[in-house]
C-alpha atoms as a PDB file:
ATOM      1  CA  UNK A   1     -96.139  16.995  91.644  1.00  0.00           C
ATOM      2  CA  UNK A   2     -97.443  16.359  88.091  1.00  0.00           C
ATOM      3  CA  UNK A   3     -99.622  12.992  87.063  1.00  0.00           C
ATOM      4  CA  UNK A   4    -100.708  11.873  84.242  1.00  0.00           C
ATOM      5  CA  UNK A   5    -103.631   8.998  83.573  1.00  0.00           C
ATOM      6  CA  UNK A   6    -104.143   7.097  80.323  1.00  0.00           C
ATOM      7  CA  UNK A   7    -107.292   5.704  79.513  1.00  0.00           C
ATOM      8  CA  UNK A   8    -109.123   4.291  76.539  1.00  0.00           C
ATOM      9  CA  UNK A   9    -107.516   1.426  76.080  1.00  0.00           C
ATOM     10  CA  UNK A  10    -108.466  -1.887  75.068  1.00  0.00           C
ATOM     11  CA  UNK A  11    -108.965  -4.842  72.516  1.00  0.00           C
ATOM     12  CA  UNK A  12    -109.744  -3.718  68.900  1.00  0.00           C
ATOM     13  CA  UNK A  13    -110.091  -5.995  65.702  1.00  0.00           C
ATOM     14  CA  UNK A  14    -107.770  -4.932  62.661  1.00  0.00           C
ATOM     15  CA  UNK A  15    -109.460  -2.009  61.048  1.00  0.00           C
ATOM     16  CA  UNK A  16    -111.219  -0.620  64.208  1.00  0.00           C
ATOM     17  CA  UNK A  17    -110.873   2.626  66.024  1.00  0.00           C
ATOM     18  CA  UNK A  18    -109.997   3.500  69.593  1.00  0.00           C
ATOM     19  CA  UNK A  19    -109.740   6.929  71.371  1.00  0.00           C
ATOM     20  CA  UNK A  20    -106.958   6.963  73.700  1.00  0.00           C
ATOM     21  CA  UNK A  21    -107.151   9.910  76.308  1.00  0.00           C
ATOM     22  CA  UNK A  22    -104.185  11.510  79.056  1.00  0.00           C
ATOM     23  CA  UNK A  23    -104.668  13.855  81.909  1.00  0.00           C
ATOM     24  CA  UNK A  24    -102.374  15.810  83.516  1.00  0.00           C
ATOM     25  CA  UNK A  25    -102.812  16.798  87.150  1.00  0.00           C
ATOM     26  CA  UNK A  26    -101.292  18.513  89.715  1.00  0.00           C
ATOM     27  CA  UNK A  27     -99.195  22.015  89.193  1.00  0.00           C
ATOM     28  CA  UNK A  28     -99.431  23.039  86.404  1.00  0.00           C
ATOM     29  CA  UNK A  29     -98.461  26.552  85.095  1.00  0.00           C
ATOM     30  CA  UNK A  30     -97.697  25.431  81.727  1.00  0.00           C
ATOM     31  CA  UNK A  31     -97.413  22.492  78.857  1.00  0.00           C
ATOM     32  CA  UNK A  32     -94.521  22.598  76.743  1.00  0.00           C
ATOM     33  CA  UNK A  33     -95.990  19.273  74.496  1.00  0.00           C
ATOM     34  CA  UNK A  34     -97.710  16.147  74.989  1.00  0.00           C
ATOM     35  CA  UNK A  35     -97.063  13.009  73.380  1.00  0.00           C
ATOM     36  CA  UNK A  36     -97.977   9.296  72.747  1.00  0.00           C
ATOM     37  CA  UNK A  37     -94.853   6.474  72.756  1.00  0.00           C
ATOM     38  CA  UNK A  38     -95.858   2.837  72.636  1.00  0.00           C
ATOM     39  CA  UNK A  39     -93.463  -0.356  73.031  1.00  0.00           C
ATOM     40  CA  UNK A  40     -93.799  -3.279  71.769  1.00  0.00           C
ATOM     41  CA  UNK A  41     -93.002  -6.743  72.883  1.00  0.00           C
ATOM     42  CA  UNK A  42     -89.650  -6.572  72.375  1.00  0.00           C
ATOM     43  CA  UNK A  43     -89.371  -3.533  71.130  1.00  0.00           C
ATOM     44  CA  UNK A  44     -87.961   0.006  72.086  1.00  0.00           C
ATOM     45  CA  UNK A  45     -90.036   2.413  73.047  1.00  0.00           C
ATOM     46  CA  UNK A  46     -91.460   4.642  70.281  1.00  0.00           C
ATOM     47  CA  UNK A  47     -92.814   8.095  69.552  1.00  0.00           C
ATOM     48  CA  UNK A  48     -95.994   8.031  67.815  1.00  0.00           C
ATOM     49  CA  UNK A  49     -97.161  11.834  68.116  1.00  0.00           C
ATOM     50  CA  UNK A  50     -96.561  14.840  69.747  1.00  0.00           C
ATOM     51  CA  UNK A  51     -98.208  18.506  69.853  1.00  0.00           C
ATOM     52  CA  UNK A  52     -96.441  21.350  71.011  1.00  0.00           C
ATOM     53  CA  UNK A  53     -98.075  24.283  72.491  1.00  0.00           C
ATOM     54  CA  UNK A  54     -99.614  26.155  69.298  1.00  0.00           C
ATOM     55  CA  UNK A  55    -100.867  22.954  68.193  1.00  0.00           C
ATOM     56  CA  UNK A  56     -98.492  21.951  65.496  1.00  0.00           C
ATOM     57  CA  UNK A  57     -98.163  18.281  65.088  1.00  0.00           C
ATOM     58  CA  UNK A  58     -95.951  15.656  64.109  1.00  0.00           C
ATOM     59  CA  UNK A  59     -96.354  12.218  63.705  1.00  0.00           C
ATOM     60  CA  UNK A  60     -94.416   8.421  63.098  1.00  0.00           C
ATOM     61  CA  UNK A  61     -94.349   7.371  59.781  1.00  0.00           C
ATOM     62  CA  UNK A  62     -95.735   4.134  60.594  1.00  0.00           C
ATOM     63  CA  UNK A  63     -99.220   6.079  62.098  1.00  0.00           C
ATOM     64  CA  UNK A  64     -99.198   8.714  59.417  1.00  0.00           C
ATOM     65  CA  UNK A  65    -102.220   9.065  58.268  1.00  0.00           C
ATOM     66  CA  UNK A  66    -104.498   7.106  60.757  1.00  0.00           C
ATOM     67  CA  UNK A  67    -103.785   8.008  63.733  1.00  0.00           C
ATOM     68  CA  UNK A  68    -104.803  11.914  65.016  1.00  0.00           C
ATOM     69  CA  UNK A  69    -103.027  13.805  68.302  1.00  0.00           C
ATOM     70  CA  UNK A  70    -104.881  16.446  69.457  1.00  0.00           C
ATOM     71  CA  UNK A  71    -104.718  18.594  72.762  1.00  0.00           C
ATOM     72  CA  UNK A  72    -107.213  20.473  75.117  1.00  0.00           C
ATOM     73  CA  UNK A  73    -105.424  23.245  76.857  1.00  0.00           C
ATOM     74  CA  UNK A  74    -108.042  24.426  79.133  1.00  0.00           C
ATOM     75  CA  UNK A  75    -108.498  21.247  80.607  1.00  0.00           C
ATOM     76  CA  UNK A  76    -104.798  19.992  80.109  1.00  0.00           C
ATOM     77  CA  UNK A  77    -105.161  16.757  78.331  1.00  0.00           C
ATOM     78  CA  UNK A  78    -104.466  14.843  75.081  1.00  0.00           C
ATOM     79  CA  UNK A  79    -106.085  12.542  73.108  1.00  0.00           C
ATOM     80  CA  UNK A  80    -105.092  10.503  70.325  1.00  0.00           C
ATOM     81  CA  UNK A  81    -107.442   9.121  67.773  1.00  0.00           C
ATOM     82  CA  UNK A  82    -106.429   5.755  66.228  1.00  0.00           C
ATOM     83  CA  UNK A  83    -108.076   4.492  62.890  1.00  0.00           C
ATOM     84  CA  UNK A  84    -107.198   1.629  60.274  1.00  0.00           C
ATOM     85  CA  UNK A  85    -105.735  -0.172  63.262  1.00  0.00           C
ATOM     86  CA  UNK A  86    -103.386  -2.395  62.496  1.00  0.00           C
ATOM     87  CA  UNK A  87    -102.216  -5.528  64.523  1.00  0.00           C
ATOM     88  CA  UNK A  88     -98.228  -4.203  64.271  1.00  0.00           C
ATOM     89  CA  UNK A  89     -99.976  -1.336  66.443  1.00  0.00           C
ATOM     90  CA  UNK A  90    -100.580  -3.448  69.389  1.00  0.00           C
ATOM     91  CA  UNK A  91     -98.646  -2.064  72.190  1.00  0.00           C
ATOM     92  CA  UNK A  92     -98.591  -0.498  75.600  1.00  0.00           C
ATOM     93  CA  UNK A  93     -98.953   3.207  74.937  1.00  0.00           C
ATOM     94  CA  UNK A  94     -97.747   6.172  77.129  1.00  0.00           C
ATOM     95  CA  UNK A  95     -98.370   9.526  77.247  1.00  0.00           C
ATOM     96  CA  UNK A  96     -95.820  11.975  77.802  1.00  0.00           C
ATOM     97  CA  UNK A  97     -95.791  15.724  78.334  1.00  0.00           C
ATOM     98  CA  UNK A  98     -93.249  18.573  79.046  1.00  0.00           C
ATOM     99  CA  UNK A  99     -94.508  20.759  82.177  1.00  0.00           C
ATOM    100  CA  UNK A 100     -93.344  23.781  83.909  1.00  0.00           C
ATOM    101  CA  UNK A 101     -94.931  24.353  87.343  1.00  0.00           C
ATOM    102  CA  UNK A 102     -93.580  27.612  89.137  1.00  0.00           C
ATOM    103  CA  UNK A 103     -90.175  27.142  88.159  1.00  0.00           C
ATOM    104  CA  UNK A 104     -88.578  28.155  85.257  1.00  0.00           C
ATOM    105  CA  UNK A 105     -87.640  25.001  83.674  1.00  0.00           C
ATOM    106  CA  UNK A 106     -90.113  22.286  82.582  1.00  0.00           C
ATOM    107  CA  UNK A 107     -89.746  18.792  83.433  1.00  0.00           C
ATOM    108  CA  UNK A 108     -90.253  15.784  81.092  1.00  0.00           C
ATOM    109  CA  UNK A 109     -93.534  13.099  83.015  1.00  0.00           C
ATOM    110  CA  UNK A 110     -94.636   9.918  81.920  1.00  0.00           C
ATOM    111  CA  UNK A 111     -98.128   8.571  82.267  1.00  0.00           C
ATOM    112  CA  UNK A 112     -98.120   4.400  83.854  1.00  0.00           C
ATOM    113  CA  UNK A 113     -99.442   3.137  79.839  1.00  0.00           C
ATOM    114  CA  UNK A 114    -102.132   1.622  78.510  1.00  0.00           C
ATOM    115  CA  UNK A 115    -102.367  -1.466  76.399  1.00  0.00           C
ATOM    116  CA  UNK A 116    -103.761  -1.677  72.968  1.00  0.00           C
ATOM    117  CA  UNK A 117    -104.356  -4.946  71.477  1.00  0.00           C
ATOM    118  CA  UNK A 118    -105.373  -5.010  67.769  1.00  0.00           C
ATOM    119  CA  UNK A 119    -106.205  -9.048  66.744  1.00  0.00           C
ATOM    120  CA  UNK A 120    -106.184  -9.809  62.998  1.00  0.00           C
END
């Protein structure tokens, strides 16, 4: 029984910043990675960044650059700094994260989203 909460998100004019945040609760023995996807009207859904476990991170082409994953393991959550905000990045964003509780294989949990609206 794993849950994850998004906040932090809003409306932003093109250019701003926003600080989206996920936490995961529930058991938890360990997390594999966390993410952020976002969809678009229209669109598929999308990864925008993950970070596995030692911290290494990888990122859409599209965000390169301006947008920043980063993870607190002690108090299991994931943030994701967005800069230079564009209005293409308007979206509803999700986190995601890969979590073992006490058995051996990890299981793949989705946060509900939260939108991000960037006006020009």
């Amino acid at each position: 029984q794993v849950q994850l909460v998004e906040s932090g998100g809003g409306s932003v004019q093109a250019g701003g910043s926003l600080r989206l945040s996920c936490a995961a609760s529930g058991i938890i023995f360990s997390i594999n990675s966390m993410a952020w996807y976002r969809q678009a009207p229209g669109k598929q859904r999308e990864l925008v960044a993950v970070i596995i476990s030692s911290g290494s991170t990888n990122y859409s082409d599209s965000v390169k650059g301006r947008f920043t994953i980063t993870r607190d393991n002690a108090k299991n959550t994931v943030s994701l700094q967005m800069n230079s905000l564009k209005p293409e990045d308007t979206a509803v964003y999700y986190c995601n994260a890969d979590i073992r509780d006490w058995r051996p294989s990890s299981k793949d949990y989705w946060g509900e989203g939260t939108l991000v609206t960037v006006s020009s």
